[in-house]
Protein backbone atom coordinates (compact mmCIF):
# COMPACT_ATOMS: atom_id res chain seq x y z
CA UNK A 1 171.49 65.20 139.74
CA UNK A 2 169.25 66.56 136.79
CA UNK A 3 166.41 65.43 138.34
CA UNK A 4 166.46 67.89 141.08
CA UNK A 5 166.00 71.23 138.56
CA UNK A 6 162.41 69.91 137.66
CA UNK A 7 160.97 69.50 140.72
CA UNK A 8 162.28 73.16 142.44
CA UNK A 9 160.87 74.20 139.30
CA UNK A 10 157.50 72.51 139.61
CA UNK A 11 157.63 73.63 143.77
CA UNK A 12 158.70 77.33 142.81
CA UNK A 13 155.61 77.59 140.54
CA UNK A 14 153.25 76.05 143.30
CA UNK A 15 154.85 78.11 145.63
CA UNK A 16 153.88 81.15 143.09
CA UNK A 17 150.06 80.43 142.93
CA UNK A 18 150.03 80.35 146.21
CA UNK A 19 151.82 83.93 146.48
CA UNK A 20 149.21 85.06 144.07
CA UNK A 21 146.27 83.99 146.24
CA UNK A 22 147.50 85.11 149.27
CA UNK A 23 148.25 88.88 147.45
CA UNK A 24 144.71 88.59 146.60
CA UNK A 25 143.96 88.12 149.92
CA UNK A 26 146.06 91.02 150.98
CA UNK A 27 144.07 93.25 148.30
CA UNK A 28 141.15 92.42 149.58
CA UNK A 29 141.61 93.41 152.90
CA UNK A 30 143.24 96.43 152.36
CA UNK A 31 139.91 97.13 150.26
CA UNK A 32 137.43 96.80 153.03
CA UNK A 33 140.00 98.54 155.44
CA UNK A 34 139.61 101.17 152.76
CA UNK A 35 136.25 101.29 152.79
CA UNK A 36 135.88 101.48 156.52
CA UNK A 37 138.50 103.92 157.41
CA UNK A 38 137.13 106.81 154.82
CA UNK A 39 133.65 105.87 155.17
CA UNK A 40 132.89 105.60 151.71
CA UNK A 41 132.93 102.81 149.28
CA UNK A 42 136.02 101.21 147.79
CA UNK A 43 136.23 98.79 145.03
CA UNK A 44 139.07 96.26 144.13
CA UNK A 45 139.23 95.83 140.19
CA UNK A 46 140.57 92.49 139.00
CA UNK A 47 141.28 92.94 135.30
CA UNK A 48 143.95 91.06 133.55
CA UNK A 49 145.83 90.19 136.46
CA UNK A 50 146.11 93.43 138.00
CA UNK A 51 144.80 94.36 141.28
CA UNK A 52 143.57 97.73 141.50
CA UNK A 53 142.06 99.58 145.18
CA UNK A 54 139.66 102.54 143.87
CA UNK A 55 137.69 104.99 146.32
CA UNK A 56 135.24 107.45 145.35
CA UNK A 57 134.67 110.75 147.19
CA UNK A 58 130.90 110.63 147.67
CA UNK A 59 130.96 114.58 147.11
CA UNK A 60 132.93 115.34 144.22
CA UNK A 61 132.63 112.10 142.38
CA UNK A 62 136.40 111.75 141.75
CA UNK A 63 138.03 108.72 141.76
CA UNK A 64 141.55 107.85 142.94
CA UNK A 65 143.43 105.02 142.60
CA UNK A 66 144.46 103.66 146.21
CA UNK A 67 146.95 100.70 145.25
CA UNK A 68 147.55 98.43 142.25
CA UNK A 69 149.40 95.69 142.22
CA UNK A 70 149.59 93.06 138.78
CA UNK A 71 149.98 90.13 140.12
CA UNK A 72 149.56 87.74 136.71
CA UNK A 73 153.39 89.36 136.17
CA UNK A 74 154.65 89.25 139.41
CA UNK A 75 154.05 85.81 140.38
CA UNK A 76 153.77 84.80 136.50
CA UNK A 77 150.42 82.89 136.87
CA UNK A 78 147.08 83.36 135.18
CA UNK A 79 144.03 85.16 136.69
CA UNK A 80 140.38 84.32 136.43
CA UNK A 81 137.87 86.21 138.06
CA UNK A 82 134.26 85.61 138.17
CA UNK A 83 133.84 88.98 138.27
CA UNK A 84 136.01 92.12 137.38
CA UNK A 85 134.79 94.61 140.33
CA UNK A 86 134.00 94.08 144.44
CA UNK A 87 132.42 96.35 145.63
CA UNK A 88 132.74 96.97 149.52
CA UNK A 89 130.29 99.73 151.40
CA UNK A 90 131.33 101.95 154.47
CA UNK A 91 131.06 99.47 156.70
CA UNK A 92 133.17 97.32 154.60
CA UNK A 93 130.69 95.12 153.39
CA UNK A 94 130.02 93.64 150.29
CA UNK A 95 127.56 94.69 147.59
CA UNK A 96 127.94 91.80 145.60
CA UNK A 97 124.78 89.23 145.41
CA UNK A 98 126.51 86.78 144.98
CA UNK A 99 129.95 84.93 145.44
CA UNK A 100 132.59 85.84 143.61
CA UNK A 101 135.82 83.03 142.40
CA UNK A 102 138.75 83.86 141.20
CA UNK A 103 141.24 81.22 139.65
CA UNK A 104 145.05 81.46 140.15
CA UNK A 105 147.08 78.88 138.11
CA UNK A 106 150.19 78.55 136.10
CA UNK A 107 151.24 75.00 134.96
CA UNK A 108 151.81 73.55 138.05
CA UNK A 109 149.21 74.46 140.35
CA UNK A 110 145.52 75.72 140.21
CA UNK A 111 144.10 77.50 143.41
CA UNK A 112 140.82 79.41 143.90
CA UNK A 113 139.83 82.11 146.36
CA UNK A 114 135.88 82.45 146.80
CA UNK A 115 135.15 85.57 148.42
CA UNK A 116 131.46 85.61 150.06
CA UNK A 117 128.49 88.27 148.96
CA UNK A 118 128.82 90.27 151.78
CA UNK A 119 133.13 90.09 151.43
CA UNK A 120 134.36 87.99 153.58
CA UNK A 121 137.06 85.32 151.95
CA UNK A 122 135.85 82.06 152.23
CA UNK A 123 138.24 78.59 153.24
């Protein structure tokens, strides 16, 4: 019977990686829908494990913060980004040159999202 608790342990900590990734995902897209729908660029900041949507108004300069989300806590894994800023144009494209990894893991499971140059999440 004690040999159950370890392995929904181990699954529940796969199962959180995966969570992680897919609110990555999530982020992402809600970026470039960001980007599109306001016609102005958007950025999603990946510092520390916290996901952060920012849009600029191209007249005044300001900045506001969209969304943010910290997903290292919430799914108690480890981030690693390539990069700490996407940038995604009006057309919700991005302005990276080139592709940009970020590492989800915890001590079960490692996963990596790849998102393109031009922003489009790669398989």
């Amino acid at each position: 019977a004690g040999l159950g608790f370890p392995r929904i342990s181990q699954a529940l900590r796969k199962e959180n990686v995966r969570g992680a990734a897919a609110a990555i995902g999530a982020m992402h897209g809600r970026t470039r829908a960001i980007a599109i729908n306001r016609g102005r660029e958007a950025k999603l900041v990946l510092t520390d494990g916290n996901l952060k949507i920012i849009s600029t108004n191209p007249v005044t300069g300001a900045t506001v913060v969209v969304a943010s989300q910290n997903i290292a806590s919430q799914f108690n894994v480890t981030v690693t980004p390539s990069r700490d800023t996407l940038k995604f144009d009006a057309r919700g494209l991005g302005e990276e040159t080139s592709t940009t990894t970020v590492v989800v893991s915890n001590s079960a499971a490692s996963r990596t999202v790849s998102i393109s140059s031009i922003g489009r999440i790669l398989d």
